[in-house]
PDB file of N, CA and C in Angstrom:
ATOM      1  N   UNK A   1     -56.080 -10.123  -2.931  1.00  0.00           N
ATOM      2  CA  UNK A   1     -56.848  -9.734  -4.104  1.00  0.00           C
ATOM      3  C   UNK A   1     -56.394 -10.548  -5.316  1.00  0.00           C
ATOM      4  N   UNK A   2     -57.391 -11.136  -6.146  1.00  0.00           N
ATOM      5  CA  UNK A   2     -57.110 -11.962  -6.830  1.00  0.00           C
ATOM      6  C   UNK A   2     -57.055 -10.541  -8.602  1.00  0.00           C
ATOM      7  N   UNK A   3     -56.313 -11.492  -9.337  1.00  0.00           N
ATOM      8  CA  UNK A   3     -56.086 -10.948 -10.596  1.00  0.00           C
ATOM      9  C   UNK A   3     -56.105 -11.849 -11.462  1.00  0.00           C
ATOM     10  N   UNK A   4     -57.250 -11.724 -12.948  1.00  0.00           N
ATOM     11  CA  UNK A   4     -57.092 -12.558 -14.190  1.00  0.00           C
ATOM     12  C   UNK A   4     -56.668 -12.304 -15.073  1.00  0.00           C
ATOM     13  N   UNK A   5     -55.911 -13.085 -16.242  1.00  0.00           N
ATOM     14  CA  UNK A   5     -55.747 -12.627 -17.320  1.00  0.00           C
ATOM     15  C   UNK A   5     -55.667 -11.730 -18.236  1.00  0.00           C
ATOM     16  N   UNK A   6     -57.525 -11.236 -17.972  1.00  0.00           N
ATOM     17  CA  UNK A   6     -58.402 -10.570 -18.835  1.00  0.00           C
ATOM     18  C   UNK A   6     -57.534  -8.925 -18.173  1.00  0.00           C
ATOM     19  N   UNK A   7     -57.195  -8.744 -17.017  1.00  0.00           N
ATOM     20  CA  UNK A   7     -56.880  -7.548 -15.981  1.00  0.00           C
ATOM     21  C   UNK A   7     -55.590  -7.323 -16.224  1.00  0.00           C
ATOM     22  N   UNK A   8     -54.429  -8.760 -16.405  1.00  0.00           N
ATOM     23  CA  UNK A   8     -53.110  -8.523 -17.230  1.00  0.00           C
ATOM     24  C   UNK A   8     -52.772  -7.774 -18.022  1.00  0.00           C
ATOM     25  N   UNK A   9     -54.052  -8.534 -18.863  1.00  0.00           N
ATOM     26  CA  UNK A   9     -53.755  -7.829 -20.687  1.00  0.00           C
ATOM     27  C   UNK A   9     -53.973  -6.472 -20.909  1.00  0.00           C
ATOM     28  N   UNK A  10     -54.900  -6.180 -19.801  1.00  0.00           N
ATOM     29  CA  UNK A  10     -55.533  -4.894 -20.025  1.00  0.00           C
ATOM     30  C   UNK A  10     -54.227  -3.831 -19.189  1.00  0.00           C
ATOM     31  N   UNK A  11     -54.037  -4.088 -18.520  1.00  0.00           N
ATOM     32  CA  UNK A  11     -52.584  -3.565 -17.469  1.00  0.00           C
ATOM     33  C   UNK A  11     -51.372  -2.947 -18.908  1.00  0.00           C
ATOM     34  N   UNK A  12     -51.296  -4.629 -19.734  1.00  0.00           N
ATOM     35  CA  UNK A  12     -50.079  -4.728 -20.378  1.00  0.00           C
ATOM     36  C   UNK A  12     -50.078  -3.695 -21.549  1.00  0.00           C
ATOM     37  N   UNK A  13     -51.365  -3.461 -21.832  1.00  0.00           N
ATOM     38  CA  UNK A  13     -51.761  -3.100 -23.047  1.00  0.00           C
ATOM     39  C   UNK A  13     -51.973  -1.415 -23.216  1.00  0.00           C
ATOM     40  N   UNK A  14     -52.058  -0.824 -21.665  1.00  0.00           N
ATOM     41  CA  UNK A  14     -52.497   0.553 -21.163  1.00  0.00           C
ATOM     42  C   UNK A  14     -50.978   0.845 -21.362  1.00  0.00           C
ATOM     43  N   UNK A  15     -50.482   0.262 -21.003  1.00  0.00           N
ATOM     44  CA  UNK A  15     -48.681   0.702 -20.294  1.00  0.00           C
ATOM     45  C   UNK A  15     -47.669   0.562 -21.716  1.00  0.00           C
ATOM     46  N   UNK A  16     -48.534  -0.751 -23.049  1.00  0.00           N
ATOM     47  CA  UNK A  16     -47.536  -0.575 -23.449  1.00  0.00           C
ATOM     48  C   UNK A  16     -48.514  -0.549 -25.043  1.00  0.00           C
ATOM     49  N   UNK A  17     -49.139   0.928 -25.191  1.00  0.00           N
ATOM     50  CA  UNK A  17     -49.441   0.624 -26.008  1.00  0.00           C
ATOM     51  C   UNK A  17     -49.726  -0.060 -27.832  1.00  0.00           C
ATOM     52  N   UNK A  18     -48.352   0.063 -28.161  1.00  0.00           N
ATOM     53  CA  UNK A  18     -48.125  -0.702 -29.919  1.00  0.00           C
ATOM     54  C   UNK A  18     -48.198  -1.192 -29.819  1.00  0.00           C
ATOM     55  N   UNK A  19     -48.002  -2.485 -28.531  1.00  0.00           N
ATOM     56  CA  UNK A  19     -47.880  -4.102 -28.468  1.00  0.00           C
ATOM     57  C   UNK A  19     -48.944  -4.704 -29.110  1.00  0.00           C
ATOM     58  N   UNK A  20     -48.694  -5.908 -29.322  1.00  0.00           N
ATOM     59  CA  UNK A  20     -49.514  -6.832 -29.374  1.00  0.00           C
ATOM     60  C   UNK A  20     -49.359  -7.725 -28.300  1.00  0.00           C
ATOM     61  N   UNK A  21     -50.861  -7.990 -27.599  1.00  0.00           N
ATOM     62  CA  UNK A  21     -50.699  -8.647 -25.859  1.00  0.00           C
ATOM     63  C   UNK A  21     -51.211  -9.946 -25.941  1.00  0.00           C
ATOM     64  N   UNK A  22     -51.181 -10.707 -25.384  1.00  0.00           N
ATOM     65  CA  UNK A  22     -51.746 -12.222 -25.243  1.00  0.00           C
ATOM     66  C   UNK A  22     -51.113 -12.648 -23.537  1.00  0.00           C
ATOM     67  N   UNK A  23     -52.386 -12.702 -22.747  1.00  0.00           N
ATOM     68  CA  UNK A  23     -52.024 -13.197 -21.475  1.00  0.00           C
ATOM     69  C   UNK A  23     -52.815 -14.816 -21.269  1.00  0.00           C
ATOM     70  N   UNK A  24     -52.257 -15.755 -20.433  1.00  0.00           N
ATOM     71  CA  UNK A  24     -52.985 -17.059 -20.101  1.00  0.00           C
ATOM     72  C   UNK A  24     -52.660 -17.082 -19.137  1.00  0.00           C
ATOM     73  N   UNK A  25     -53.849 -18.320 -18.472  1.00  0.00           N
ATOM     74  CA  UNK A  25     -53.062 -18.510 -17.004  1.00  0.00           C
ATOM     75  C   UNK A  25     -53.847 -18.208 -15.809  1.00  0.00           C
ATOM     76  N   UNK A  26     -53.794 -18.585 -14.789  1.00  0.00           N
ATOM     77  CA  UNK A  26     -54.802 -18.661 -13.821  1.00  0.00           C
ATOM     78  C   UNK A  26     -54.312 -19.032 -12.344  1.00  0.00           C
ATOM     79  N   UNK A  27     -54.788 -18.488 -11.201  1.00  0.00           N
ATOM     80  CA  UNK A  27     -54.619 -19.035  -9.842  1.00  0.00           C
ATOM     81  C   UNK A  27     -53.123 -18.751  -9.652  1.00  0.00           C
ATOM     82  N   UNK A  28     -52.905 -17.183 -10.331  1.00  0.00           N
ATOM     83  CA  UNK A  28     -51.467 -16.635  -9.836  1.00  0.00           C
ATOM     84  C   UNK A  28     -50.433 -16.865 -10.928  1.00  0.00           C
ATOM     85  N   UNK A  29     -50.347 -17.849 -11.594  1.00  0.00           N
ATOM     86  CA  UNK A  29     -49.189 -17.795 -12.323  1.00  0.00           C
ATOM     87  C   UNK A  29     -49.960 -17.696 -14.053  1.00  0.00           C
ATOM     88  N   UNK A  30     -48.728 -16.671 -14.591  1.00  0.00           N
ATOM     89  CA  UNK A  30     -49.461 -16.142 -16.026  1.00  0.00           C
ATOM     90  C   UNK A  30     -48.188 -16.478 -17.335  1.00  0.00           C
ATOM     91  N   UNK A  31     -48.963 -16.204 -18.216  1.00  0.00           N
ATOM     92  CA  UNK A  31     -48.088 -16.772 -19.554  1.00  0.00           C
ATOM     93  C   UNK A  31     -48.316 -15.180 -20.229  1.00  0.00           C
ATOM     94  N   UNK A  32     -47.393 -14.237 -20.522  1.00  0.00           N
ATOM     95  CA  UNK A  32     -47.242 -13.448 -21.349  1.00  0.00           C
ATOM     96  C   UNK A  32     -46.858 -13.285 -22.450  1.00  0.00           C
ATOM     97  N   UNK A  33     -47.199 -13.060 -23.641  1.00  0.00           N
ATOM     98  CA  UNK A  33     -46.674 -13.071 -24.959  1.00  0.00           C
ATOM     99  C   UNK A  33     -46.726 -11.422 -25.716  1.00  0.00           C
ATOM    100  N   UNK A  34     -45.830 -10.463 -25.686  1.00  0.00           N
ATOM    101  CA  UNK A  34     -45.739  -9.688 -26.011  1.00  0.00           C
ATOM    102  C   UNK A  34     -45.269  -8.988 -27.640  1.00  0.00           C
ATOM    103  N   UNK A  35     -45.476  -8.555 -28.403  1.00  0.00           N
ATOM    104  CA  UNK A  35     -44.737  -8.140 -29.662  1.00  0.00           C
ATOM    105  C   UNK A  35     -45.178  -6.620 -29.874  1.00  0.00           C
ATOM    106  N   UNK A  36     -43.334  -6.072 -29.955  1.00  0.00           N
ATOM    107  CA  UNK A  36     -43.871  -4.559 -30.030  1.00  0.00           C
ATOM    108  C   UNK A  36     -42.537  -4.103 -30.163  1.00  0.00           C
ATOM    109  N   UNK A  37     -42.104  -3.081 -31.103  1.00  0.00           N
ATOM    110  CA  UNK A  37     -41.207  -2.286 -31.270  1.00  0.00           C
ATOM    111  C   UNK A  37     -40.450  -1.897 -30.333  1.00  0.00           C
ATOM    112  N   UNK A  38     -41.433  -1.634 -29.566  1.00  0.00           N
ATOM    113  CA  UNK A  38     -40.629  -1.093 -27.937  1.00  0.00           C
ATOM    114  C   UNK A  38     -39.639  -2.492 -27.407  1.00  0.00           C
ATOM    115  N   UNK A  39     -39.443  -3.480 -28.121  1.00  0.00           N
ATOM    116  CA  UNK A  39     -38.659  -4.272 -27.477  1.00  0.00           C
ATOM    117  C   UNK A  39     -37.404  -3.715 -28.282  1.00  0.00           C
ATOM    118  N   UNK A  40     -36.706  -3.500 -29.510  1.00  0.00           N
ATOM    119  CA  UNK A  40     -36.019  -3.293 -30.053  1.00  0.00           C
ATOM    120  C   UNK A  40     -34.632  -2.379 -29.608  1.00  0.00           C
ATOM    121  N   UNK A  41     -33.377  -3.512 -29.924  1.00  0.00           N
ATOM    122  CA  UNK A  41     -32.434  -2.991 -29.140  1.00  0.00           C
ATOM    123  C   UNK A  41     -32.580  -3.262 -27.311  1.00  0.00           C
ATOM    124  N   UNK A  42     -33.721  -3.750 -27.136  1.00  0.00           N
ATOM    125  CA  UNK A  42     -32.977  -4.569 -25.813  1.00  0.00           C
ATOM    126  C   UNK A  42     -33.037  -5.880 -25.272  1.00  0.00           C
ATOM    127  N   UNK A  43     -32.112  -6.082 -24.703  1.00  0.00           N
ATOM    128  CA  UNK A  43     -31.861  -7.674 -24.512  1.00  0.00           C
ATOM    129  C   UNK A  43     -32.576  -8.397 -23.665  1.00  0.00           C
ATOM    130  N   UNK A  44     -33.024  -9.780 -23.512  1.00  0.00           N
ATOM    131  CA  UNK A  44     -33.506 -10.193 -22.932  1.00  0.00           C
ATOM    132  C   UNK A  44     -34.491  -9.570 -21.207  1.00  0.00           C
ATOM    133  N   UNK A  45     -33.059  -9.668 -20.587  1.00  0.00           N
ATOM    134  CA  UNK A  45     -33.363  -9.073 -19.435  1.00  0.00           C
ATOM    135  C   UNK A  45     -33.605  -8.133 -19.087  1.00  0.00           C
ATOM    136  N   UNK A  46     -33.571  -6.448 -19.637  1.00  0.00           N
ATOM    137  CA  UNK A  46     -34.089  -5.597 -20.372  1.00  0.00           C
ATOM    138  C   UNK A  46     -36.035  -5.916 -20.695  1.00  0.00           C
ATOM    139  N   UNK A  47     -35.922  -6.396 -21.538  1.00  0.00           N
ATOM    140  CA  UNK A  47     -37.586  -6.610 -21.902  1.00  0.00           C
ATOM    141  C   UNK A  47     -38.366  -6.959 -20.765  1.00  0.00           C
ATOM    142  N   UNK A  48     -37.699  -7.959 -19.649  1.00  0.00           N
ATOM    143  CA  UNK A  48     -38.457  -8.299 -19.235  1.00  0.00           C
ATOM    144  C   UNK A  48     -38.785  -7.385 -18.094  1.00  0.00           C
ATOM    145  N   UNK A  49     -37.682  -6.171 -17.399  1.00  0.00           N
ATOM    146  CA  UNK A  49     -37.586  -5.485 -16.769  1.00  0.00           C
ATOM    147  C   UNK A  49     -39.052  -4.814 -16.854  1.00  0.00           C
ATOM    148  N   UNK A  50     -39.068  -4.655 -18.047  1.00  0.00           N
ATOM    149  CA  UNK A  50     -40.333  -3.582 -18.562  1.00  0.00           C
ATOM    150  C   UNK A  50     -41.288  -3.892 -18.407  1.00  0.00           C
ATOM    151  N   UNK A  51     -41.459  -5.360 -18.489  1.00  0.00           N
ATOM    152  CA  UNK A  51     -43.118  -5.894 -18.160  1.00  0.00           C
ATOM    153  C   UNK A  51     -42.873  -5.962 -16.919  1.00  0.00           C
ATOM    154  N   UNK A  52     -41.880  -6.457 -15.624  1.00  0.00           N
ATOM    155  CA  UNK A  52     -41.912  -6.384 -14.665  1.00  0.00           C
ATOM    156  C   UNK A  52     -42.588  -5.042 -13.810  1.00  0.00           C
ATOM    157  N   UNK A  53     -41.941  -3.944 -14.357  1.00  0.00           N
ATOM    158  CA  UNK A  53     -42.040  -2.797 -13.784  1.00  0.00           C
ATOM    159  C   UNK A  53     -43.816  -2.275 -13.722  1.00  0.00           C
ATOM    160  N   UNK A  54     -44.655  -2.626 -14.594  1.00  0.00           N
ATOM    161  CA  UNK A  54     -45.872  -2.084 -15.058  1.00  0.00           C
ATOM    162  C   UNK A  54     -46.674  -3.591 -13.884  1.00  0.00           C
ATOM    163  N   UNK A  55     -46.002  -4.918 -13.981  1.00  0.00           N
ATOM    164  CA  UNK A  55     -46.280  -5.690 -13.139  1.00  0.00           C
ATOM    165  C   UNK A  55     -45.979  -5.800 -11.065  1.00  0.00           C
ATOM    166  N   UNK A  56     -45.363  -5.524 -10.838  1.00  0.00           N
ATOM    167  CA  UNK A  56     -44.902  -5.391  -9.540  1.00  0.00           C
ATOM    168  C   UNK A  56     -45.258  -5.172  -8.768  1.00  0.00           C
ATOM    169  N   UNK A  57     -46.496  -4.198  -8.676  1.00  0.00           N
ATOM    170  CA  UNK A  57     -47.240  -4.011  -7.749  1.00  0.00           C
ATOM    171  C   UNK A  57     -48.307  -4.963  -7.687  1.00  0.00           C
ATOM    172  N   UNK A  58     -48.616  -5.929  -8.451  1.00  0.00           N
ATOM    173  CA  UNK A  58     -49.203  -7.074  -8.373  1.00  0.00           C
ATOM    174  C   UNK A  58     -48.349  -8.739  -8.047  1.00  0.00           C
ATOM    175  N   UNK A  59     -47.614  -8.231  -7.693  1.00  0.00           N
ATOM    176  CA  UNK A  59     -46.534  -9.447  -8.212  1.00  0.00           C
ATOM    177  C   UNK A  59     -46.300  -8.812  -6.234  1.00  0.00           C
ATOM    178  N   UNK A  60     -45.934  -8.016  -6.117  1.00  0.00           N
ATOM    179  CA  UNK A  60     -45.428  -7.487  -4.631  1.00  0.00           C
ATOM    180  C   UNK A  60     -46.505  -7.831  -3.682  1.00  0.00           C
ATOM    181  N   UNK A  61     -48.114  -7.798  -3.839  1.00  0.00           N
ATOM    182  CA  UNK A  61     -49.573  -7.867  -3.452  1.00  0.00           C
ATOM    183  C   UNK A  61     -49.938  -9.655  -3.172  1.00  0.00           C
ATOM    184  N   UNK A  62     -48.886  -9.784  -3.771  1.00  0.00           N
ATOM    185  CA  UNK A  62     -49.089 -12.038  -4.108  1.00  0.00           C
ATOM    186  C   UNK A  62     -50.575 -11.931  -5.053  1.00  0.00           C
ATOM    187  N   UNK A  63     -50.896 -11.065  -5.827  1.00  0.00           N
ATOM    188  CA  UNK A  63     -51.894 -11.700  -6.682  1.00  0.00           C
ATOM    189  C   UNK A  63     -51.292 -12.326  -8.166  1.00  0.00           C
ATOM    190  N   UNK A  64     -50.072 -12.419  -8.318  1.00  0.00           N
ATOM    191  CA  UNK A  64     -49.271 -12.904  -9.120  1.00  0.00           C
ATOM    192  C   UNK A  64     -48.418 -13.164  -8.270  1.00  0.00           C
ATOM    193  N   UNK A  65     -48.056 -14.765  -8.831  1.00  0.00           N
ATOM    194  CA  UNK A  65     -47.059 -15.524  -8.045  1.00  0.00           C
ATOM    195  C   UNK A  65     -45.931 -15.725  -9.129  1.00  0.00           C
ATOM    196  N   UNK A  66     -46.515 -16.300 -10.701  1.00  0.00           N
ATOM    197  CA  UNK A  66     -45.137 -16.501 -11.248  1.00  0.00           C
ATOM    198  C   UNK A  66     -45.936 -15.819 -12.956  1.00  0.00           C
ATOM    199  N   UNK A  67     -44.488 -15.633 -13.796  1.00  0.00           N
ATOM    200  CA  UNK A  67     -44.976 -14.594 -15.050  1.00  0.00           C
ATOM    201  C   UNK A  67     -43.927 -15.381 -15.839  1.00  0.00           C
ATOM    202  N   UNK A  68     -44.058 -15.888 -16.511  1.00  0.00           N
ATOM    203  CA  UNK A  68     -43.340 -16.381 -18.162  1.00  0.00           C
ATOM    204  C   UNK A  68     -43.930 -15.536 -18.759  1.00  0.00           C
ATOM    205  N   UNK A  69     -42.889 -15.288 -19.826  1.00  0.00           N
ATOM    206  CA  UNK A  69     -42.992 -14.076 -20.871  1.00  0.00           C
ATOM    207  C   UNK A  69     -42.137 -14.549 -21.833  1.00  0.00           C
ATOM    208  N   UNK A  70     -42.682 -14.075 -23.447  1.00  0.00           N
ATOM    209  CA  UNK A  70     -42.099 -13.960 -24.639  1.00  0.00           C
ATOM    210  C   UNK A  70     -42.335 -13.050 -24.759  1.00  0.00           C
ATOM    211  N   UNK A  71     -41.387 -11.938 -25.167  1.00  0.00           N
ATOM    212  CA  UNK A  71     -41.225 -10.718 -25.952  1.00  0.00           C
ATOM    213  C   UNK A  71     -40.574 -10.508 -26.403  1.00  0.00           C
ATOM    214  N   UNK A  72     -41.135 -10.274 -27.835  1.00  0.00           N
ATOM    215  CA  UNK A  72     -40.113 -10.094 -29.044  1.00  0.00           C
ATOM    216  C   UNK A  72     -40.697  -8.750 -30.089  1.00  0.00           C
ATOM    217  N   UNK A  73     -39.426  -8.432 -30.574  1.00  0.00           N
ATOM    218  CA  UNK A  73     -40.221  -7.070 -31.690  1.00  0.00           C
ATOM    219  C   UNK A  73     -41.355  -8.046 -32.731  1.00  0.00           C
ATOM    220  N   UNK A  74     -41.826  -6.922 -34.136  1.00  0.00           N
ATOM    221  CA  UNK A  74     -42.361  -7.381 -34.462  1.00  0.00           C
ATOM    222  C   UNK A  74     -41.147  -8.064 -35.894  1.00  0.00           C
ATOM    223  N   UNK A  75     -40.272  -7.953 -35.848  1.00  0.00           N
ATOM    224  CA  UNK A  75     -39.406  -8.245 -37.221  1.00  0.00           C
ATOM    225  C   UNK A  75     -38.950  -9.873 -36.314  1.00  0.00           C
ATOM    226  N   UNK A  76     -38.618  -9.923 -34.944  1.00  0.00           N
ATOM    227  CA  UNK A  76     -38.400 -11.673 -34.659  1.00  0.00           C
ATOM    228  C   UNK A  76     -39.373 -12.428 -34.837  1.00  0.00           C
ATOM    229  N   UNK A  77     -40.950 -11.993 -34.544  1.00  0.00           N
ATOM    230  CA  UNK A  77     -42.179 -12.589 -34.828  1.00  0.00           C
ATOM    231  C   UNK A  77     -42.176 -12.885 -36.284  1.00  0.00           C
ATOM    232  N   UNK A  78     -41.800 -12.168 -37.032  1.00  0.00           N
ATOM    233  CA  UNK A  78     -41.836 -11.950 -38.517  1.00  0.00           C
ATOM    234  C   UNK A  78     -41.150 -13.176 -39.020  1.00  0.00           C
ATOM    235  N   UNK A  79     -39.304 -13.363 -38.305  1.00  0.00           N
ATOM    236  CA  UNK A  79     -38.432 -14.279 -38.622  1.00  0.00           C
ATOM    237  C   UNK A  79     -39.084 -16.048 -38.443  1.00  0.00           C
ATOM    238  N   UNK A  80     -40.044 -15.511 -37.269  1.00  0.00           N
ATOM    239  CA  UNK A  80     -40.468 -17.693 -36.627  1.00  0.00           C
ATOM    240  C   UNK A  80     -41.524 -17.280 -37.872  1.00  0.00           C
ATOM    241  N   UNK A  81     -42.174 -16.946 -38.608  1.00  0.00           N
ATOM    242  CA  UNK A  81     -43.155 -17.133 -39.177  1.00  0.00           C
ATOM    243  C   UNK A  81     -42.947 -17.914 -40.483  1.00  0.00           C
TER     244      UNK A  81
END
């Protein structure tokens, strides 16, 4: 079973709602860009746990093969700006 973008964001966005979501990417492998409070206070590997977890059962299915991710609160988004 195949999965797009458009089905990511919507996944990412149910599960995590304050975020701000941005998915790319196609033919299995996706680009995530996340910003949301809910990252705050945890570290890297941590954050990514979290998108993993809401992801996995797609990722376990092979309709996702590979996931790059940025997630950051909204005060680090704030700092690159």
């Amino acid at each position: 079973m195949m999965i797009d973008a458009g089905q990511i964001q919507d996944l990412l966005r149910a599960a995590l709602p304050d975020c701000e979501i941005s998915v790319n990417g196609e033919g299995g492998k996706f680009q995530v860009l996340a910003i949301g409070d809910v990252f705050t206070g945890l570290n890297p590997v941590k954050r990514q746990q979290q998108v993993y977890q809401i992801l996995n059962p797609h990722i376990a299915s092979g309709a996702i093969h590979a996931v790059s991710m940025r997630l950051m609160t909204v005060q680090e988004k704030a700092a690159q700006a």
